[in-house]
PDB file of N, CA and C in Angstrom:
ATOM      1  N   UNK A   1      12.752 -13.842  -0.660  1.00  0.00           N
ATOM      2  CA  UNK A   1      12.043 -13.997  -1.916  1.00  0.00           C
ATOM      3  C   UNK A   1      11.006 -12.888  -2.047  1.00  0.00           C
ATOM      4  N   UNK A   2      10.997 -12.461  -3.329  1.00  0.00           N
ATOM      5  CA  UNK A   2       9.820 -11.035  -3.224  1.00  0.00           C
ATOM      6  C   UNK A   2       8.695 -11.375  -3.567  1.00  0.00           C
ATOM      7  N   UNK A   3       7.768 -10.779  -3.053  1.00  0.00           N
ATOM      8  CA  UNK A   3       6.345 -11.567  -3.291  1.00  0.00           C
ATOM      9  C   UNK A   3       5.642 -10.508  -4.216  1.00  0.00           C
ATOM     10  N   UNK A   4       4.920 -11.009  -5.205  1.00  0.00           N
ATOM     11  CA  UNK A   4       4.349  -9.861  -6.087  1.00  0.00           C
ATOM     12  C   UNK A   4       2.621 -10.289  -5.767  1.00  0.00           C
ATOM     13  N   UNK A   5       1.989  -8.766  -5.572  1.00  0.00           N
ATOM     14  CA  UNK A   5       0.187  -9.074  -5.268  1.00  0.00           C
ATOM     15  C   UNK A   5      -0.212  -8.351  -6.126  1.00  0.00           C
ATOM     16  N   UNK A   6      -1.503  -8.487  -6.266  1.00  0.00           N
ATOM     17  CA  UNK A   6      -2.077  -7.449  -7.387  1.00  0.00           C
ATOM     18  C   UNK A   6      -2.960  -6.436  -6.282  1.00  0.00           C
ATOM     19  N   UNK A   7      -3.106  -5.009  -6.669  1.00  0.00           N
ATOM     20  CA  UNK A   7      -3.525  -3.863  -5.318  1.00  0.00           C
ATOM     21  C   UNK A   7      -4.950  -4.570  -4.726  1.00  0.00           C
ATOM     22  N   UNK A   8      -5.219  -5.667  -5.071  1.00  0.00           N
ATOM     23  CA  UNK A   8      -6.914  -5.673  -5.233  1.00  0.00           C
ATOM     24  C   UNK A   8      -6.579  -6.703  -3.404  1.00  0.00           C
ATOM     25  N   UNK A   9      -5.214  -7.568  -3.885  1.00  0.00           N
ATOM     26  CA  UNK A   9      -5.293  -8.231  -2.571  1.00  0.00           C
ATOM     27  C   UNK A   9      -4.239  -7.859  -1.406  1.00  0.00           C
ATOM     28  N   UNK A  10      -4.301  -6.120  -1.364  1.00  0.00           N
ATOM     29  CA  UNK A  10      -3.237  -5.770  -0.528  1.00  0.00           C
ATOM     30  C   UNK A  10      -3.834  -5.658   1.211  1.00  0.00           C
ATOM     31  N   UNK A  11      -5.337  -5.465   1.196  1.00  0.00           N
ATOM     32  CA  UNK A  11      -5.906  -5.519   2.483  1.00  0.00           C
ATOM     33  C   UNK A  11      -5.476  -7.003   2.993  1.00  0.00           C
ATOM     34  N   UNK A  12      -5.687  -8.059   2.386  1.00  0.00           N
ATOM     35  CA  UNK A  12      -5.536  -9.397   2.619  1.00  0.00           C
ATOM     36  C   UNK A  12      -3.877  -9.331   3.336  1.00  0.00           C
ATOM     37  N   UNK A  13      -3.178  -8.881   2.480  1.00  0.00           N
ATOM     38  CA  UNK A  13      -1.608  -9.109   3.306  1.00  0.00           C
ATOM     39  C   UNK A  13      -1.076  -8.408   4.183  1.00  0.00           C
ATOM     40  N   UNK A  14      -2.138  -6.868   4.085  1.00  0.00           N
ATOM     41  CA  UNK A  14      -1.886  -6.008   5.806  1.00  0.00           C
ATOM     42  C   UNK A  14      -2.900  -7.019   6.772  1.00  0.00           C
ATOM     43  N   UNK A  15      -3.916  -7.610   6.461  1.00  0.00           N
ATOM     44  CA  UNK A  15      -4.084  -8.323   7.811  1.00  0.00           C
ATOM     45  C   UNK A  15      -3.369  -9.359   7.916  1.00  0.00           C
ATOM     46  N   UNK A  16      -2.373 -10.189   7.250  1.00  0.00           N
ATOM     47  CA  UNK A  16      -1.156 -11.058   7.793  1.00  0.00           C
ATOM     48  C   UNK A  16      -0.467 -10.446   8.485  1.00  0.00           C
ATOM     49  N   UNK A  17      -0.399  -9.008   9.373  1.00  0.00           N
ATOM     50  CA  UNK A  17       0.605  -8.396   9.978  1.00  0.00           C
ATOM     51  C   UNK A  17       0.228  -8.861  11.477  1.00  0.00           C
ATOM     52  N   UNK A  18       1.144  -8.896  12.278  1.00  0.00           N
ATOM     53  CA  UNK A  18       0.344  -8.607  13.618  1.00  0.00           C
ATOM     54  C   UNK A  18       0.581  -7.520  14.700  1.00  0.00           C
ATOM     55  N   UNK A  19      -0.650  -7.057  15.104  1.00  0.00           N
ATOM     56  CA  UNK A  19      -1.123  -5.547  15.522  1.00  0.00           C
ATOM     57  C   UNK A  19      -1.428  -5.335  16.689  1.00  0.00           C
ATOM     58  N   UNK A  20      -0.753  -4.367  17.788  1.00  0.00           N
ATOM     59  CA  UNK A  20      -0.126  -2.970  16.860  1.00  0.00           C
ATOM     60  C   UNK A  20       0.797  -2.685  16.364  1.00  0.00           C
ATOM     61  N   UNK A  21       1.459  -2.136  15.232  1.00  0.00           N
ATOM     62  CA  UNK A  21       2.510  -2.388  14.545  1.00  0.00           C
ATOM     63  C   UNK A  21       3.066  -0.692  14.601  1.00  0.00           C
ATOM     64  N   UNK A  22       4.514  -0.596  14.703  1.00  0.00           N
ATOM     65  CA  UNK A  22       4.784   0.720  14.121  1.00  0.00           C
ATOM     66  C   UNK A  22       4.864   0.552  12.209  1.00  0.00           C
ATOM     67  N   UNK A  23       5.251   1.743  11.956  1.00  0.00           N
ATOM     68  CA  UNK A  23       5.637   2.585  10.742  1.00  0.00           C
ATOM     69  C   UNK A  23       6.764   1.587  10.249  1.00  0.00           C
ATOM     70  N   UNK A  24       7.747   1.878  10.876  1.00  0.00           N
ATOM     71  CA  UNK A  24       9.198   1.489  10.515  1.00  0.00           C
ATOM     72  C   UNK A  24       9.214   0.213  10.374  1.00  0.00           C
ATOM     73  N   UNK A  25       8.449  -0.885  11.833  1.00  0.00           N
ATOM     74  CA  UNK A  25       8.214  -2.305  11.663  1.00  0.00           C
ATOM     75  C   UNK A  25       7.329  -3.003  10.362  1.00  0.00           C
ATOM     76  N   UNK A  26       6.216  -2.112   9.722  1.00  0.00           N
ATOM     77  CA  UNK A  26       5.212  -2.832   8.747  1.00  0.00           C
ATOM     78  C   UNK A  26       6.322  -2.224   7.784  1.00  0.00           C
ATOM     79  N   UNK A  27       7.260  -1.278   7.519  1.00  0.00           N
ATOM     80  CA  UNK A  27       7.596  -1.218   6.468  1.00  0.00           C
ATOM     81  C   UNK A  27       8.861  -1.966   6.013  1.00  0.00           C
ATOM     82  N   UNK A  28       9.646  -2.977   7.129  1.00  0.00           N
ATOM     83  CA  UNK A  28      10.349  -3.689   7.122  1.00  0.00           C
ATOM     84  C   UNK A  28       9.798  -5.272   6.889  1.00  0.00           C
ATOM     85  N   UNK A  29       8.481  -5.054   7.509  1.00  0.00           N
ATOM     86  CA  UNK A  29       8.301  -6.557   7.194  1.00  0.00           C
ATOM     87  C   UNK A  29       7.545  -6.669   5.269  1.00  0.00           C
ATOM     88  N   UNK A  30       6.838  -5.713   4.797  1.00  0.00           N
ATOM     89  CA  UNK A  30       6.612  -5.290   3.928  1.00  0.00           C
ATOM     90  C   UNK A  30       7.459  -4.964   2.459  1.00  0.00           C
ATOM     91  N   UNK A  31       8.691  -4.981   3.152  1.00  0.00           N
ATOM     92  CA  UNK A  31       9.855  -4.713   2.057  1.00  0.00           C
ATOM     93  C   UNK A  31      10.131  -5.512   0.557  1.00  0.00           C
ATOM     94  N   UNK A  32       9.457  -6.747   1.095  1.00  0.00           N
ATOM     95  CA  UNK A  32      10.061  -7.334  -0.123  1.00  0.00           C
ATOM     96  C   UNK A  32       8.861  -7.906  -1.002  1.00  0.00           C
ATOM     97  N   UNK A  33       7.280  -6.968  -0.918  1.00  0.00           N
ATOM     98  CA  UNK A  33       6.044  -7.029  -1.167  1.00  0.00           C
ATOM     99  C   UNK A  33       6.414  -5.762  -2.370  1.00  0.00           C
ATOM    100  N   UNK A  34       5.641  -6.312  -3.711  1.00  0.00           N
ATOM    101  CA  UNK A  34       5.210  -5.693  -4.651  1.00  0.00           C
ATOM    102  C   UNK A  34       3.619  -5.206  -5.066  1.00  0.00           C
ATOM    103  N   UNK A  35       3.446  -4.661  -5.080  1.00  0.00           N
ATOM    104  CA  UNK A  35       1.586  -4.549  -5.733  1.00  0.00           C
ATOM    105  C   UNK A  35       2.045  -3.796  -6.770  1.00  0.00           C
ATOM    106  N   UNK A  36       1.002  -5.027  -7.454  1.00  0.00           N
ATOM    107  CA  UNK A  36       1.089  -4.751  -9.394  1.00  0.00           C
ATOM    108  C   UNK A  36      -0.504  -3.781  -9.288  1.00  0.00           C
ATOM    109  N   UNK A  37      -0.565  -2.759  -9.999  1.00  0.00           N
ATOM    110  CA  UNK A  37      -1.375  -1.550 -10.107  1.00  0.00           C
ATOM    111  C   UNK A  37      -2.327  -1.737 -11.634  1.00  0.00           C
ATOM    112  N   UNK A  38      -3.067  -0.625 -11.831  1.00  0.00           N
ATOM    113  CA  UNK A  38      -3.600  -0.580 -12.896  1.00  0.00           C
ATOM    114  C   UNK A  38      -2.130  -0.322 -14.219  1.00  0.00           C
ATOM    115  N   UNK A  39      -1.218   0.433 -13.392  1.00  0.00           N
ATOM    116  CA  UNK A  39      -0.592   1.134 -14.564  1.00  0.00           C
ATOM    117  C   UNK A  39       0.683   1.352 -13.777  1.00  0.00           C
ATOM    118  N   UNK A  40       1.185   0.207 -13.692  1.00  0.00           N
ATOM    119  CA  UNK A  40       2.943  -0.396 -12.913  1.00  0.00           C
ATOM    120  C   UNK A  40       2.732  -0.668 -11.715  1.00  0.00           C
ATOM    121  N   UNK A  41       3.938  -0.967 -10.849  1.00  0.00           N
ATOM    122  CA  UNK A  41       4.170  -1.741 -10.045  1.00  0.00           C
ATOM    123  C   UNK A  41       4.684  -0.363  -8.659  1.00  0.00           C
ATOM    124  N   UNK A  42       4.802  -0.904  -7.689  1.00  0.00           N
ATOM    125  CA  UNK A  42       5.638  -0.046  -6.297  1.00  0.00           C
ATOM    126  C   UNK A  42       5.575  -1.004  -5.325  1.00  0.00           C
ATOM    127  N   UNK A  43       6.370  -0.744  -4.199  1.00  0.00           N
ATOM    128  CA  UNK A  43       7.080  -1.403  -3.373  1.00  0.00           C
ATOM    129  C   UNK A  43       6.278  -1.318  -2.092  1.00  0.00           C
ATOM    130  N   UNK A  44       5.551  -1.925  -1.494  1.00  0.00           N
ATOM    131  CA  UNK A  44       4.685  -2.235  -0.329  1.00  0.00           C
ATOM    132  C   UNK A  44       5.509  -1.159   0.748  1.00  0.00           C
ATOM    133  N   UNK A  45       6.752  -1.635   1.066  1.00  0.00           N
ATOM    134  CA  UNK A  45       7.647  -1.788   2.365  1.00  0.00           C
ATOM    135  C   UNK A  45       8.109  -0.044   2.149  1.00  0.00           C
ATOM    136  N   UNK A  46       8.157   0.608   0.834  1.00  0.00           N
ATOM    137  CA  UNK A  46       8.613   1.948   0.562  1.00  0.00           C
ATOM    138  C   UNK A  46       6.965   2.847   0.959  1.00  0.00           C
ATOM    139  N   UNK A  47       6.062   2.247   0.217  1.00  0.00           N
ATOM    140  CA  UNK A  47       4.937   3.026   0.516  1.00  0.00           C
ATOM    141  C   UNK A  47       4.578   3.405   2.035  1.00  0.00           C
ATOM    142  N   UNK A  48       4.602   2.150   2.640  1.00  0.00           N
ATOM    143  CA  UNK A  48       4.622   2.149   4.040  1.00  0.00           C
ATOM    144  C   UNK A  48       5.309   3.558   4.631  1.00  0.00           C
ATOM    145  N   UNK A  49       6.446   3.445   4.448  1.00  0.00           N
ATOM    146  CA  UNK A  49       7.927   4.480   5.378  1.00  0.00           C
ATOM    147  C   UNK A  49       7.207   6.072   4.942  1.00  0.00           C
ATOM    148  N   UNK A  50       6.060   6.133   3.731  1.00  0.00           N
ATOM    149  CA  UNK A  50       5.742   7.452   3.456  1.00  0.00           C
ATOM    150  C   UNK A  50       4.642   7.510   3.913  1.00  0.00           C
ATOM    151  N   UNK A  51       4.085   7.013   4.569  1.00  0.00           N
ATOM    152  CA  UNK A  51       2.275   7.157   5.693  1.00  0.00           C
ATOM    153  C   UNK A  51       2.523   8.201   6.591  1.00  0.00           C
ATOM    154  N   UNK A  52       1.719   8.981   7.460  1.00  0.00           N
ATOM    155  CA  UNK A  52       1.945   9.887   8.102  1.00  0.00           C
ATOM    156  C   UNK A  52       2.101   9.409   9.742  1.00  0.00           C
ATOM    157  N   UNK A  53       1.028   8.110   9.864  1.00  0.00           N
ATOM    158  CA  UNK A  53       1.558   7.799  11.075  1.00  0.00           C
ATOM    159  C   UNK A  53       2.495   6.820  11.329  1.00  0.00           C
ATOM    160  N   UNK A  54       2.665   6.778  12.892  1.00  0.00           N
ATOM    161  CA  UNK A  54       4.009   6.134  13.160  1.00  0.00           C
ATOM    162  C   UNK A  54       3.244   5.178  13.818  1.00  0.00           C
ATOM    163  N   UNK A  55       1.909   4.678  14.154  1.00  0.00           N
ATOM    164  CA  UNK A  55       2.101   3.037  14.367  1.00  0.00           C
ATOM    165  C   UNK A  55       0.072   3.261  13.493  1.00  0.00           C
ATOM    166  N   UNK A  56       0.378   1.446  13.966  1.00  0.00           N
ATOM    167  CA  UNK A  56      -1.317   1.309  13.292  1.00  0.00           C
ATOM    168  C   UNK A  56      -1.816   0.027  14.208  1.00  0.00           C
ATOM    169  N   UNK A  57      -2.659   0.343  14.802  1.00  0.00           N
ATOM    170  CA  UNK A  57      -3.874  -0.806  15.772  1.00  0.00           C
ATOM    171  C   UNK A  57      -4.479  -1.560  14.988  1.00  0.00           C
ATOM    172  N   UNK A  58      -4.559  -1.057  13.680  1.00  0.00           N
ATOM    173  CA  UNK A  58      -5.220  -2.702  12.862  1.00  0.00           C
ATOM    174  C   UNK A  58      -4.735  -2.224  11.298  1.00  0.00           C
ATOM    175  N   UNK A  59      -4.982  -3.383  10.683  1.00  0.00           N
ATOM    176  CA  UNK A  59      -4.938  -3.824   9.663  1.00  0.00           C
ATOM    177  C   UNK A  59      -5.366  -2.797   8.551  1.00  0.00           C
ATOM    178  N   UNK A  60      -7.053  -2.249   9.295  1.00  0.00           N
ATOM    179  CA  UNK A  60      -7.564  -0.892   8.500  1.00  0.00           C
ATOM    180  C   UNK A  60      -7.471  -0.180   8.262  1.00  0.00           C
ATOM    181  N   UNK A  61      -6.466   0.245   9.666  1.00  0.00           N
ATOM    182  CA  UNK A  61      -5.780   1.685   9.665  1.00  0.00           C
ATOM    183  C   UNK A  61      -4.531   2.006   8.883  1.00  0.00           C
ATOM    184  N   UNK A  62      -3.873   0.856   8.464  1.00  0.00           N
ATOM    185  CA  UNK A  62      -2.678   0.707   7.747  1.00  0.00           C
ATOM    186  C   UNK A  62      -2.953   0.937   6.305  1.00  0.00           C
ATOM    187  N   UNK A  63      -4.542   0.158   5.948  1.00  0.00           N
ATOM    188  CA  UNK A  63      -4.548   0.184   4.751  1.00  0.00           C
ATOM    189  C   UNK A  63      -5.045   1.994   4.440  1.00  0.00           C
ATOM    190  N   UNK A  64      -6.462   2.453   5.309  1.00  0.00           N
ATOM    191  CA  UNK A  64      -6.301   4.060   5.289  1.00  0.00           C
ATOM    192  C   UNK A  64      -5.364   4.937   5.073  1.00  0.00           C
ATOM    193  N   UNK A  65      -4.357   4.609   5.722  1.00  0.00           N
ATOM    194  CA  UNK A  65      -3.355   6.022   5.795  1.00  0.00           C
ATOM    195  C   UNK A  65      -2.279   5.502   3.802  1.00  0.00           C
ATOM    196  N   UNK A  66      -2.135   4.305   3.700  1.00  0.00           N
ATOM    197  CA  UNK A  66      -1.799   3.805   2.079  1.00  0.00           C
ATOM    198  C   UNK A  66      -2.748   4.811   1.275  1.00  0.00           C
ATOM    199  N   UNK A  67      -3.480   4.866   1.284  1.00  0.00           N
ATOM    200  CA  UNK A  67      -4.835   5.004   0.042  1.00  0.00           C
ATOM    201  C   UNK A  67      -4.346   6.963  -0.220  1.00  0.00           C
ATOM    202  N   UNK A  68      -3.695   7.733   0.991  1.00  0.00           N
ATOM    203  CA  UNK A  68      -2.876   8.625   0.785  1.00  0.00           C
ATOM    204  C   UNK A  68      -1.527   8.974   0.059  1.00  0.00           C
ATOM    205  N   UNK A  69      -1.117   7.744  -0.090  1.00  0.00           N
ATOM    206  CA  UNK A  69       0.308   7.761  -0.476  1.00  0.00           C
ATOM    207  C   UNK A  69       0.527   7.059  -1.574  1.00  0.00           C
ATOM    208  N   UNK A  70      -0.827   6.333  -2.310  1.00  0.00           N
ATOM    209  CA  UNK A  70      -0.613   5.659  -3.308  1.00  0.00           C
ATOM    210  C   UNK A  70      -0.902   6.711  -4.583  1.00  0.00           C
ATOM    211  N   UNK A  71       0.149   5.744  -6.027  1.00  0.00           N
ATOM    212  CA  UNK A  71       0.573   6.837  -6.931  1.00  0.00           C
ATOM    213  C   UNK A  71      -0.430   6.678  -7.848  1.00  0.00           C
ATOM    214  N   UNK A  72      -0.692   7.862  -8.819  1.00  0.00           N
ATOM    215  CA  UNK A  72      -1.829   8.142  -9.887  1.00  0.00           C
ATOM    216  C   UNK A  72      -1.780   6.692 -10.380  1.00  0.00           C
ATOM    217  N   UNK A  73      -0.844   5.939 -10.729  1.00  0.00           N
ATOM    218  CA  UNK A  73      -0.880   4.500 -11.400  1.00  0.00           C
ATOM    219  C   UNK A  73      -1.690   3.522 -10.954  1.00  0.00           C
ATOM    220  N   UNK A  74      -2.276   3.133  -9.382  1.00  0.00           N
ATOM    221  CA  UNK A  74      -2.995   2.843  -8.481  1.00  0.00           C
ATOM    222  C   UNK A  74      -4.514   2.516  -9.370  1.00  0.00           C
ATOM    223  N   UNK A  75      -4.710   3.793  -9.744  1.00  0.00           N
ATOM    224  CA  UNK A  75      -5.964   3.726 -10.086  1.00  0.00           C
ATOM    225  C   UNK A  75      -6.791   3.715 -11.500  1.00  0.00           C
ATOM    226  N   UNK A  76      -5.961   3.896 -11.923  1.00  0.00           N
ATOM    227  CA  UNK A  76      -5.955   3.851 -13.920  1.00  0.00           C
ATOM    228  C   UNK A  76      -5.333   4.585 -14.303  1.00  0.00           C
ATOM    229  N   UNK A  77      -5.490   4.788 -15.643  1.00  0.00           N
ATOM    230  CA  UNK A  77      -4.435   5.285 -16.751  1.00  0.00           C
ATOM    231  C   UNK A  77      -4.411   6.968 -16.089  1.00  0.00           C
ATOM    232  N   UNK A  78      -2.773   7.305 -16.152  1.00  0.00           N
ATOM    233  CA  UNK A  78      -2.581   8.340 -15.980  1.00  0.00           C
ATOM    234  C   UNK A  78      -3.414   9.784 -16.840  1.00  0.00           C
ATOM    235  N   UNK A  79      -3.347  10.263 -16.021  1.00  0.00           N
ATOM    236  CA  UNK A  79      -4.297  11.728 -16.624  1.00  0.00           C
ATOM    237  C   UNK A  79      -5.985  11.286 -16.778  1.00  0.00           C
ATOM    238  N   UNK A  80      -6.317  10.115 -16.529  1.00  0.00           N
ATOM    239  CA  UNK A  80      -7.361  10.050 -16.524  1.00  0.00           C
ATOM    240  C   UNK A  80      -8.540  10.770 -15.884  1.00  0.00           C
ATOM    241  N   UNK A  81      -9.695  11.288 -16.528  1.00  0.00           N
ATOM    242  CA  UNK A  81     -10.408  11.643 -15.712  1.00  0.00           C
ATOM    243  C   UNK A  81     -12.028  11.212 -15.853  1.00  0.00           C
ATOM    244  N   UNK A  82     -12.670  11.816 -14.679  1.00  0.00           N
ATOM    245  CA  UNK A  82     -13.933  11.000 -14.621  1.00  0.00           C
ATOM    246  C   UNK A  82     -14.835  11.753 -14.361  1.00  0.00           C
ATOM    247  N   UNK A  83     -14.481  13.424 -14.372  1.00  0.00           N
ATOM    248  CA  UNK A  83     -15.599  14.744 -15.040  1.00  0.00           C
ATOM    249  C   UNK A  83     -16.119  14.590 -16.407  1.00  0.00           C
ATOM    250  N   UNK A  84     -16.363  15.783 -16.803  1.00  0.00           N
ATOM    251  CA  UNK A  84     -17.363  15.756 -18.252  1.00  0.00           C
ATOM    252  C   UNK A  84     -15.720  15.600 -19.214  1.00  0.00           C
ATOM    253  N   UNK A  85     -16.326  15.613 -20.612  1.00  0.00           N
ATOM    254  CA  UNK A  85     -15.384  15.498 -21.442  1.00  0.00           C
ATOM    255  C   UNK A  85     -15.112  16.638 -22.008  1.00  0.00           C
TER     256      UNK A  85
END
């Protein structure tokens, strides 16, 4: 069954993992996890497989190396910006 979260409670479901975890393992158990974004949706278990490292000792570190790989949609409306006008 696929579980859909909103990004706000994705720390909450990397600490349901248990740690230390590789890459390949959080992104299998992760697979069938959605996070709904400011501006669409992506696949927990895909984001995962694109992190740079290959394992994670906690929960924090999993969510760190995400915050790299997550898409402009993540964070508000595309092209947005938050310099002068």
């Amino acid at each position: 069954m696929d579980e859909r979260i909103k990004l706000s409670r994705m720390g909450d479901r990397l600490d349901d993992l248990s740690y230390p975890l590789t890459r390949d393992d959080a992104a299998t158990k992760l697979a069938d996890v959605t996070i709904l974004m400011a501006d669409g949706e992506a696949n927990l278990g895909e984001l995962v497989s694109e992190v740079g490292s290959d394992s994670f000792t906690s929960s924090g570190d999993l969510y760190e190396e995400l915050q790299n790989v997550m898409p402009v949609e993540a964070i508000g409306e595309p092209g947005q910006s938050e310099g002068d006008a």
